[in-house]
Every structure is written in structure tokens, then in C-alpha cells.
N, C-alpha and C. Protein backbone atom coordinates (compact mmCIF):
# COMPACT_ATOMS: atom_id res chain seq x y z
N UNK A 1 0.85 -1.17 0.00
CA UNK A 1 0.00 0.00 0.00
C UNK A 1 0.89 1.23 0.00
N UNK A 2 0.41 2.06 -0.95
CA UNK A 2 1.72 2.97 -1.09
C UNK A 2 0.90 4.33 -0.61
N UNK A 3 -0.10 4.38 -0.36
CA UNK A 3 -0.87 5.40 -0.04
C UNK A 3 -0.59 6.05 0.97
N UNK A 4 -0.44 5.38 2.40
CA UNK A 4 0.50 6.33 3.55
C UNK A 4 1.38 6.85 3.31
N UNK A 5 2.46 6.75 2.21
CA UNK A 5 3.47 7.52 1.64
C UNK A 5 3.26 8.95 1.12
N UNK A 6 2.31 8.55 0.02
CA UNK A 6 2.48 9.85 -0.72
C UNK A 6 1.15 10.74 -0.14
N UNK A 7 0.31 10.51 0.91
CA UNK A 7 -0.15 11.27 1.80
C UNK A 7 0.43 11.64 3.00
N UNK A 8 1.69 11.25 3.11
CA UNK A 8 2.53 11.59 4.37
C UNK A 8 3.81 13.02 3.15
N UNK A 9 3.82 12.85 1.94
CA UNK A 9 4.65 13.55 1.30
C UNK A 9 3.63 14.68 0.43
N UNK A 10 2.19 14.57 0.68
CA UNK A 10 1.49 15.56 0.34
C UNK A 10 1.18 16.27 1.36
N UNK A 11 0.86 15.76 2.51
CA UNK A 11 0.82 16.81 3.99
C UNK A 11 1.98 17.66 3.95
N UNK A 12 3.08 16.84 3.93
CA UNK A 12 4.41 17.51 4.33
C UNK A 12 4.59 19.19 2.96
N UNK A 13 4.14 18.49 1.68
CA UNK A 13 4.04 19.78 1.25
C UNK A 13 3.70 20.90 0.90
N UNK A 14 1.90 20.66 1.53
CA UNK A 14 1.31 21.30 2.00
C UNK A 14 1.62 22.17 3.05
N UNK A 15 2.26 21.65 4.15
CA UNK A 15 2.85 22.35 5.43
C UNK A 15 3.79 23.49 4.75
N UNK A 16 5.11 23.20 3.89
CA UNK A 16 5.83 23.77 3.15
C UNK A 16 5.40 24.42 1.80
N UNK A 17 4.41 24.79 1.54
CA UNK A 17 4.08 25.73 0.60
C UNK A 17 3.09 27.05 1.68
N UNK A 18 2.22 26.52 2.75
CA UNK A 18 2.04 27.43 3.29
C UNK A 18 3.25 28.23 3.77
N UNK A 19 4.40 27.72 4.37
CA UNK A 19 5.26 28.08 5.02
C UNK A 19 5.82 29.63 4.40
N UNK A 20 5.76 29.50 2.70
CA UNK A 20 5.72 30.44 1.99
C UNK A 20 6.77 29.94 0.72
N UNK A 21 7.43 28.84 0.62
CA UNK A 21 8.58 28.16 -0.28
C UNK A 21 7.98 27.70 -1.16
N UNK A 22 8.79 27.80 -2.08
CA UNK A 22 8.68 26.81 -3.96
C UNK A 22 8.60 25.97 -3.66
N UNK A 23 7.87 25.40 -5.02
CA UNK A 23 7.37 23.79 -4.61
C UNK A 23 8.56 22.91 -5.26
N UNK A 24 9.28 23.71 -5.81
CA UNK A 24 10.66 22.49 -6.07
C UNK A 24 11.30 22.22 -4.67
N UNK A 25 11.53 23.84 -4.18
CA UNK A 25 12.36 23.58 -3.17
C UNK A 25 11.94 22.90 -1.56
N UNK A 26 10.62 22.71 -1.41
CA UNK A 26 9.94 22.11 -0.63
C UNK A 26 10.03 20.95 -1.01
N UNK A 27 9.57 20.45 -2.20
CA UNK A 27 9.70 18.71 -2.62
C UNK A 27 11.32 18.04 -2.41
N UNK A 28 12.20 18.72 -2.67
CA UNK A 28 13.75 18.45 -2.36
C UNK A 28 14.17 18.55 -0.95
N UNK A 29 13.24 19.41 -0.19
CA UNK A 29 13.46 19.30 1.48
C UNK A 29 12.76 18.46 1.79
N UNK A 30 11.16 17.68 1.38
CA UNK A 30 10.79 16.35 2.10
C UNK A 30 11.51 15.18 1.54
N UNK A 31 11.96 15.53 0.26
CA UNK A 31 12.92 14.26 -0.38
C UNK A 31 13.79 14.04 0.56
N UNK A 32 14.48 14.86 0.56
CA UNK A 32 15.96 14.57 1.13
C UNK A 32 16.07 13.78 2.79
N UNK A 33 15.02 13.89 3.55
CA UNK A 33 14.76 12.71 4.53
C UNK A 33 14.09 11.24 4.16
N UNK A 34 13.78 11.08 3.16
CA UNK A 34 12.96 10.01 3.03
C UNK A 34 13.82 8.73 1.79
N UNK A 35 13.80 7.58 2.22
CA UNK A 35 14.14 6.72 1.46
C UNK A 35 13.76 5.84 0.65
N UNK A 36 12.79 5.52 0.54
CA UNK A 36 11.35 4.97 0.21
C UNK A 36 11.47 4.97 -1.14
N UNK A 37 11.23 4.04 -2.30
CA UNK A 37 11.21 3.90 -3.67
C UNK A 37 10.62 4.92 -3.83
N UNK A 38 9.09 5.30 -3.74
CA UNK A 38 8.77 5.89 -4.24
C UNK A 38 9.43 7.46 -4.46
N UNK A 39 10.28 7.80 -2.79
CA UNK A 39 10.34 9.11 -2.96
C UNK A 39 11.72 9.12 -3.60
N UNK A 40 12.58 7.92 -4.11
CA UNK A 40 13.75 8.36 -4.62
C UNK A 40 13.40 8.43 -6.18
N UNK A 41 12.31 7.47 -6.44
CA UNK A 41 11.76 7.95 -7.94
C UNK A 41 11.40 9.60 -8.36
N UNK A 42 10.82 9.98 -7.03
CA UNK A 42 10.29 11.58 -7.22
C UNK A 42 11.17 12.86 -6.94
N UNK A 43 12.36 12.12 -6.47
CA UNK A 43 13.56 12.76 -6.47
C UNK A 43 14.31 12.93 -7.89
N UNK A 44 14.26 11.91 -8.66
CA UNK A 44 14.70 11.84 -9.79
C UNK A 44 14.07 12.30 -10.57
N UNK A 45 12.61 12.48 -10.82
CA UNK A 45 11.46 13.24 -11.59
C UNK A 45 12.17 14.10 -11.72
N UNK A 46 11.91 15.25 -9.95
CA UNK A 46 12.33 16.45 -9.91
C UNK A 46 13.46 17.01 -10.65
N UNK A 47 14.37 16.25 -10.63
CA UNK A 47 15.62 16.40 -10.99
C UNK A 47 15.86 17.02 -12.62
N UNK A 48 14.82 15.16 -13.30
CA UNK A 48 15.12 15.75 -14.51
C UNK A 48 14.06 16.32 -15.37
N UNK A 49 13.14 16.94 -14.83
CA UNK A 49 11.92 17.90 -15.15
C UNK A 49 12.40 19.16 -14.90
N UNK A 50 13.26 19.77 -13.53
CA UNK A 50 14.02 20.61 -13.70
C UNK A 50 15.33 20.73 -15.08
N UNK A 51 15.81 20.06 -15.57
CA UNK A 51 16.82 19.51 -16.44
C UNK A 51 16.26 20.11 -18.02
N UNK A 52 14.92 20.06 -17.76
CA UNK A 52 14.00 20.09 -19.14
C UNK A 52 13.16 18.99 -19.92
N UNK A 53 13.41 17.79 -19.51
CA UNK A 53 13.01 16.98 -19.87
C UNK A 53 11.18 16.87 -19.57
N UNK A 54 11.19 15.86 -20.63
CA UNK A 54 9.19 15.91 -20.65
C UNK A 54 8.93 15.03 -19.87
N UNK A 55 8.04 15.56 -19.11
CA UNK A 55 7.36 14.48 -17.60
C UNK A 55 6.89 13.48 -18.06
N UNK A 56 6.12 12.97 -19.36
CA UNK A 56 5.59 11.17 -19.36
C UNK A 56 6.74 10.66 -20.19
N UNK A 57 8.04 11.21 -20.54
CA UNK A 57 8.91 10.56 -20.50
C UNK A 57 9.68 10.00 -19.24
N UNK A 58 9.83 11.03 -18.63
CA UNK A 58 10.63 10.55 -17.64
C UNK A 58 9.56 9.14 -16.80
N UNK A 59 8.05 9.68 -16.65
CA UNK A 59 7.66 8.95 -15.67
C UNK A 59 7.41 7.69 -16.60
N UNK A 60 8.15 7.14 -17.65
CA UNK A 60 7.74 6.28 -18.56
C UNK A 60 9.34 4.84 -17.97
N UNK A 61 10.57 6.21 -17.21
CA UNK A 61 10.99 5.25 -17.29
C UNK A 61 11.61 5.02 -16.00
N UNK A 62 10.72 5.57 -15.02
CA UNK A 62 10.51 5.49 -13.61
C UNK A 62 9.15 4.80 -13.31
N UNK A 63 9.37 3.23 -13.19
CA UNK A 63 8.08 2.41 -13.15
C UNK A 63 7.61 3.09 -11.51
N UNK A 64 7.83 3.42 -11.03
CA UNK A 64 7.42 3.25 -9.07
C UNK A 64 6.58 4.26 -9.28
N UNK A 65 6.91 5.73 -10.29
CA UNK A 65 5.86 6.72 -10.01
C UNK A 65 4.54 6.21 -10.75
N UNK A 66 4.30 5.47 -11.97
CA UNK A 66 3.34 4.91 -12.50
C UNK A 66 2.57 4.11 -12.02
N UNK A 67 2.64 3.51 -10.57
CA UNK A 67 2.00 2.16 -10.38
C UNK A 67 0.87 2.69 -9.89
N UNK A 68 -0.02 3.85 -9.27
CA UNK A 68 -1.23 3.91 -9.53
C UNK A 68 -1.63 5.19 -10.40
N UNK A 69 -3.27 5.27 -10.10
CA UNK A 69 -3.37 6.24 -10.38
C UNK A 69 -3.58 7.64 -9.90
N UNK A 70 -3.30 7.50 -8.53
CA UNK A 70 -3.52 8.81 -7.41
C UNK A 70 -1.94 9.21 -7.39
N UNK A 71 -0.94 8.31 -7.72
CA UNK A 71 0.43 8.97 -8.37
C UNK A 71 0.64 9.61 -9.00
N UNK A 72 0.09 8.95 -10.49
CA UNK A 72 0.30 9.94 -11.85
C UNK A 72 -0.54 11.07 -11.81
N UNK A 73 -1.70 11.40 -10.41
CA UNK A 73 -2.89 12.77 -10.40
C UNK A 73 -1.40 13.24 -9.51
N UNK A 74 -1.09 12.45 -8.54
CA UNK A 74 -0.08 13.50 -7.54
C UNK A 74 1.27 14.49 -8.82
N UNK A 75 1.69 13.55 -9.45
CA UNK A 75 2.60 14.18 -10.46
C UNK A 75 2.62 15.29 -11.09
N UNK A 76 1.17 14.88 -12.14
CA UNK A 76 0.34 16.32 -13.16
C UNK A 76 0.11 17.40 -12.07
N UNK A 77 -0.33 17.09 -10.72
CA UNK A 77 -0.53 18.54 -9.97
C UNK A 77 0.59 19.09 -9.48
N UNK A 78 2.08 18.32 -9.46
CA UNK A 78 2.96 18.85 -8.78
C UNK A 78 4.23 19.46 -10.35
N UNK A 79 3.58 18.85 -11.44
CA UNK A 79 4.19 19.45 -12.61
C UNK A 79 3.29 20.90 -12.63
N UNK A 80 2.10 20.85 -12.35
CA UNK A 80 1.60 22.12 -12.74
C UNK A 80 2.22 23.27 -11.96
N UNK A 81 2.16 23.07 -10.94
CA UNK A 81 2.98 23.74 -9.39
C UNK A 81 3.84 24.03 -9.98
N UNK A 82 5.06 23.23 -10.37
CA UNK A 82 6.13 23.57 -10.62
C UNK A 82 6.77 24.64 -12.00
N UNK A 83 5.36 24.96 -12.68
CA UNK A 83 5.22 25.51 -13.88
C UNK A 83 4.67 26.83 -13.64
N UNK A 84 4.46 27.12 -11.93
CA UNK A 84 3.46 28.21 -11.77
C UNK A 84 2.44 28.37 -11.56
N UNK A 85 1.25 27.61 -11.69
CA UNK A 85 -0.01 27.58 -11.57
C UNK A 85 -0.32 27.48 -10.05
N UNK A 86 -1.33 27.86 -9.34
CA UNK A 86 -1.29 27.46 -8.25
C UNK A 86 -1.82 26.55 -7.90
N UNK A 87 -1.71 25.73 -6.48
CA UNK A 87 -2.01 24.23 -6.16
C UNK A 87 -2.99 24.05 -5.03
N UNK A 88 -2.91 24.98 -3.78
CA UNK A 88 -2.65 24.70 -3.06
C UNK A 88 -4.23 24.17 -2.72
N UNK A 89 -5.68 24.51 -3.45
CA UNK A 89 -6.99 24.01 -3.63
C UNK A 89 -6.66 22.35 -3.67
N UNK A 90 -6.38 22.60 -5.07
CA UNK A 90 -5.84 21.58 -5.58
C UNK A 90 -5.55 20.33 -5.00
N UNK A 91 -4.25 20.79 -4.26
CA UNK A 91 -4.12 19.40 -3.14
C UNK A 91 -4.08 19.53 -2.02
N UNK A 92 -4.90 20.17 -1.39
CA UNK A 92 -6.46 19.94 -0.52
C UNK A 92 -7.55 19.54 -0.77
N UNK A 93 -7.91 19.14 -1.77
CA UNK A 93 -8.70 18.49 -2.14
C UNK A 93 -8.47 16.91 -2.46
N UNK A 94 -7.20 17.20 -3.06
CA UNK A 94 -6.52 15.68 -3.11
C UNK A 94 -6.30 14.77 -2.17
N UNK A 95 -5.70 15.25 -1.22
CA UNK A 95 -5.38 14.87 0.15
C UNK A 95 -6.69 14.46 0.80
N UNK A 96 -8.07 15.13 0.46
CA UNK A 96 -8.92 14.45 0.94
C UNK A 96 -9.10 13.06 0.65
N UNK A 97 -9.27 13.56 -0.52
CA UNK A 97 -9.32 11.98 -1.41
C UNK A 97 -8.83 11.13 -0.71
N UNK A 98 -7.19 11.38 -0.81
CA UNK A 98 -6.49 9.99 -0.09
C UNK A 98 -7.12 9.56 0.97
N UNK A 99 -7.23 10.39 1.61
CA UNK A 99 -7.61 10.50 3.20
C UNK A 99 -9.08 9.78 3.35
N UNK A 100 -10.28 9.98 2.63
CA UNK A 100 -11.23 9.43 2.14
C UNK A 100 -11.13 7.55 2.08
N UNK A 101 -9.90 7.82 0.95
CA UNK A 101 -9.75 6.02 0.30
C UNK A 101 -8.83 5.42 1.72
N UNK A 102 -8.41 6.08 2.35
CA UNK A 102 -7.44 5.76 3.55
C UNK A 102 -8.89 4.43 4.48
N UNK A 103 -9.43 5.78 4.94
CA UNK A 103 -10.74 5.44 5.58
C UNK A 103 -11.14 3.87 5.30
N UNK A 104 -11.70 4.18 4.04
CA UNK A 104 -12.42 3.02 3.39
C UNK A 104 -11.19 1.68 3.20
N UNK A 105 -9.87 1.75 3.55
CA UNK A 105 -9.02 0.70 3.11
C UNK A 105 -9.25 0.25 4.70
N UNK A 106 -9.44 1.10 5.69
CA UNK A 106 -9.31 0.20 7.03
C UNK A 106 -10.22 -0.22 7.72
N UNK A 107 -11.86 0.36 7.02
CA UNK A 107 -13.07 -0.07 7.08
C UNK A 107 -13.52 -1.57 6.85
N UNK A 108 -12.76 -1.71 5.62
CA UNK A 108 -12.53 -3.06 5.34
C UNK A 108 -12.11 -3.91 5.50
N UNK A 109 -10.70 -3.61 6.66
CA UNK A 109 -9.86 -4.25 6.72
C UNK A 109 -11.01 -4.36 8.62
N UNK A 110 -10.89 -3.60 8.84
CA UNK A 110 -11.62 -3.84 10.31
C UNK A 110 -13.12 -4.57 10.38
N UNK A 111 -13.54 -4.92 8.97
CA UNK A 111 -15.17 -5.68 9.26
C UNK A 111 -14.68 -7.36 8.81
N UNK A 112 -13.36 -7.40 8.19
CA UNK A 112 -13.09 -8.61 8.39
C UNK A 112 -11.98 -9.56 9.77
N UNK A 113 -11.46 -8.43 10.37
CA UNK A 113 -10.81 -8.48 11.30
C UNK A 113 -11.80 -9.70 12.41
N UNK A 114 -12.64 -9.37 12.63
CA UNK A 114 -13.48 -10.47 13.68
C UNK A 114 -13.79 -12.07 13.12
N UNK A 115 -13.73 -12.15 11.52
CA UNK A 115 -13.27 -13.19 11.51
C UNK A 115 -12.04 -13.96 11.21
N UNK A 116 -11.02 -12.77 11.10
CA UNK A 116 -9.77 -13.82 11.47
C UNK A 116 -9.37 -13.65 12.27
N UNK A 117 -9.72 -13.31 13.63
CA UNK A 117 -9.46 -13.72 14.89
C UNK A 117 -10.30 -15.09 15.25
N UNK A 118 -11.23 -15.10 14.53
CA UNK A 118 -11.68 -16.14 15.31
C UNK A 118 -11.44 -17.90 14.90
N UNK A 119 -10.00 -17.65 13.83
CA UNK A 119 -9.70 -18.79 13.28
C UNK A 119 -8.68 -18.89 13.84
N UNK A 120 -7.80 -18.37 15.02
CA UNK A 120 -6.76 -18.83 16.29
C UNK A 120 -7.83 -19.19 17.13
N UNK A 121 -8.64 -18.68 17.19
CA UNK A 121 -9.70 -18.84 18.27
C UNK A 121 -9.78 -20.59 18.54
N UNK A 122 -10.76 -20.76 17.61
CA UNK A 122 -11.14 -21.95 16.78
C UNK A 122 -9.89 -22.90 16.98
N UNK A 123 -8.80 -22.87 16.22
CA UNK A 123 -7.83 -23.91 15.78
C UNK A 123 -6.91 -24.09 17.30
N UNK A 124 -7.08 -23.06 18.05
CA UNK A 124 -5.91 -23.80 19.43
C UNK A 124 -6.65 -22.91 20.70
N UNK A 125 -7.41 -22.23 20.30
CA UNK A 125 -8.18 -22.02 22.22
C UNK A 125 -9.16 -22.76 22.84
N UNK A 126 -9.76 -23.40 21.54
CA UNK A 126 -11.29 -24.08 21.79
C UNK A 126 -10.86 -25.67 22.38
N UNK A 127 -10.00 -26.32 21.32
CA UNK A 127 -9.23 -27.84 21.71
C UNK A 127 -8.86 -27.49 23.05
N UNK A 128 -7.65 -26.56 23.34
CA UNK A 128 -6.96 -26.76 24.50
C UNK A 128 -8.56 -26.87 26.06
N UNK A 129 -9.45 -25.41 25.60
CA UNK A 129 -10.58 -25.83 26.37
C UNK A 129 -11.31 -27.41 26.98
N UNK A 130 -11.67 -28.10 25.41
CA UNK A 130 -11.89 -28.97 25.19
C UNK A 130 -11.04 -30.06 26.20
N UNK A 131 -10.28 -30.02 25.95
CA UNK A 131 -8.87 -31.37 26.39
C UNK A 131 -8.85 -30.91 27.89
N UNK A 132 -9.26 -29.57 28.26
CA UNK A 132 -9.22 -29.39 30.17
C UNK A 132 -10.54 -30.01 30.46
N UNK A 133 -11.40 -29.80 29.51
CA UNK A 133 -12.56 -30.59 29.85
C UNK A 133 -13.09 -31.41 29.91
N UNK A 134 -12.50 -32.37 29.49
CA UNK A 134 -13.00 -34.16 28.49
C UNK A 134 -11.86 -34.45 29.15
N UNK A 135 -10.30 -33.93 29.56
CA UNK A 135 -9.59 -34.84 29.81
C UNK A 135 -9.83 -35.49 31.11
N UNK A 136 -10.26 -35.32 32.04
CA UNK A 136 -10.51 -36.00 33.17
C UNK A 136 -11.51 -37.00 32.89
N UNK A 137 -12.41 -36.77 32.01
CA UNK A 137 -13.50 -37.82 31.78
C UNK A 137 -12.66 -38.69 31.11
N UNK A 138 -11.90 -38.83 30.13
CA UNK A 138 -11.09 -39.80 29.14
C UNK A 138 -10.12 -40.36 29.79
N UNK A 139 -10.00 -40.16 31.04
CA UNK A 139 -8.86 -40.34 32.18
C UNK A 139 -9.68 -41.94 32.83
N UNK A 140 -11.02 -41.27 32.87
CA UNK A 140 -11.36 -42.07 33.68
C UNK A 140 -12.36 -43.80 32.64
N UNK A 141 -12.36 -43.32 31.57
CA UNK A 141 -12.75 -44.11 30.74
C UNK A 141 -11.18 -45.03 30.66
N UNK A 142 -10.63 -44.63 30.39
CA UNK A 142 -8.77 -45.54 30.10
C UNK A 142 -9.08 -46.22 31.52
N UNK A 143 -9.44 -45.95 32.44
CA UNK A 143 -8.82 -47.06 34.04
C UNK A 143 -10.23 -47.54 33.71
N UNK A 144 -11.12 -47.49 33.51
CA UNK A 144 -12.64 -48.37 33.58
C UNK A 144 -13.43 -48.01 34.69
N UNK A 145 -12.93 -46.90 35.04
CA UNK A 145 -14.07 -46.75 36.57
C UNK A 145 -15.51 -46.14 36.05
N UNK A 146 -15.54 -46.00 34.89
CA UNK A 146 -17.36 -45.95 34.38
C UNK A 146 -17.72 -46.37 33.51
């Protein structure tokens, strides 16, 4: 799930464009702490989009920024940024989104949660129950006293 990432690197540049900084030079200050495929791919974007090069080239041969599609929306809004236009609606609104699909990824993950707990449950709490319970009776079936 790559989504905590690039909503942990859209907050962060959100924080840093209010702050009052370029969005190159903000994206190169959350880069530069982070190690993460994705953000060394978006390090390299930056790099060579600053350079001149055309963005669906580059992101053609940087597979990590392509693999969804809330990437390639994060990209086009941070090429536009970087061209001047302003963003900052933009991705606030985006960030909902994520934040939105965030929701719904752990919604899902939490309405199936009760039944796979209950397959440790099942496979070694219930027997061991079982065997404190029956074993004294099966104790007493082996000597013949009933």
C-alpha cells in the first residue's frame, strides 16, 4: 500500500508551501529525509523535469511513479505547481481523497478483522478448552471406573 506515503509527502508539502517556499524547493526538502522507492523515484522526476526533460517521459521510465493512479494525479498537480499555476486548492482536495480512500481501506480491513481472529480462536483455544474438559473424563474411561 503505497498510499501512507504519498499522503505523508502531500501533507508535508502542504505544510511547506504554506510556510511560503517553492514547490521544487519544498519537494527536495521532504525528499531529502525520506528513502522509500517511491520518494527516490520523485527525487529523480524532480531532478530531470528541472533539467527540461518531458514528464511522461521521464515517468515512462521510472516504473514506481506509474503504479497507480492517485500517483500519476499527484505528479500532473505537482508538474503544474512547478510551472506556476497554483495548487494549493488543488491538493487539498486531493489529500482528501487519499484520506477518504485511507478510511475506506481500514473499514474493510476492520469488518473482516473479527473473523480472522476467530480462526486462532477456533484452531488452538477451543481444543486446548476442550482437552481441560474431556480430559478428566477420558482419564477415567482408560482405568474403567465408568
Amino acid at each position: 500500500m503505497t498510499t501512507p506515503v504519498l499522503l505523508s509527502i502531500l501533507f508535508d508539502l502542504r505544510v511547506q508551501l504554506k510556510l511560503g517556499r517553492s514547490v521544487p524547493h519544498s519537494l527536495e526538502e521532504i525528499l531529502k529525509h525520506r528513502s522509500d522507492a517511491f520518494s527516490k523515484s520523485l527525487k529523480m522526476w524532480l531532478m530531470k523535469l528541472q533539467a527540461g526533460s518531458n514528464s511522461n517521459q521521464i515517468i515512462e521510465l521510472l516504473p514506481e511513479l506509474k503504479k497507480t493512479h492517485a500517483r500519476k494525479a499527484f505528479l500532473s498537480i505537482l508538474e503544474r505547481g512547478i510551472r506556476g499555476s497554483p495548487m494549493d486548492s488543488v491538493l487539498e482536495s486531493f489529500e482528501e481523497e487519499l484520506f477518504m480512500k485511507m478510511e475506506n481501506i481500514f473499514e474493510t480491513r476492520i469488518q473482516v478483522l473479527p473473523l480472522k481472529l476467530l480462526v486462532p480462536l477456533m484452531l488452538l483455544v477451543l481444543p486446548g478448552v476442550m482437552g481441560i474438559l474431556l480430559g478428566p473424563l477420558l482419564a477415567l474411561f482408560s482405568r474403567g471406573n465408568l
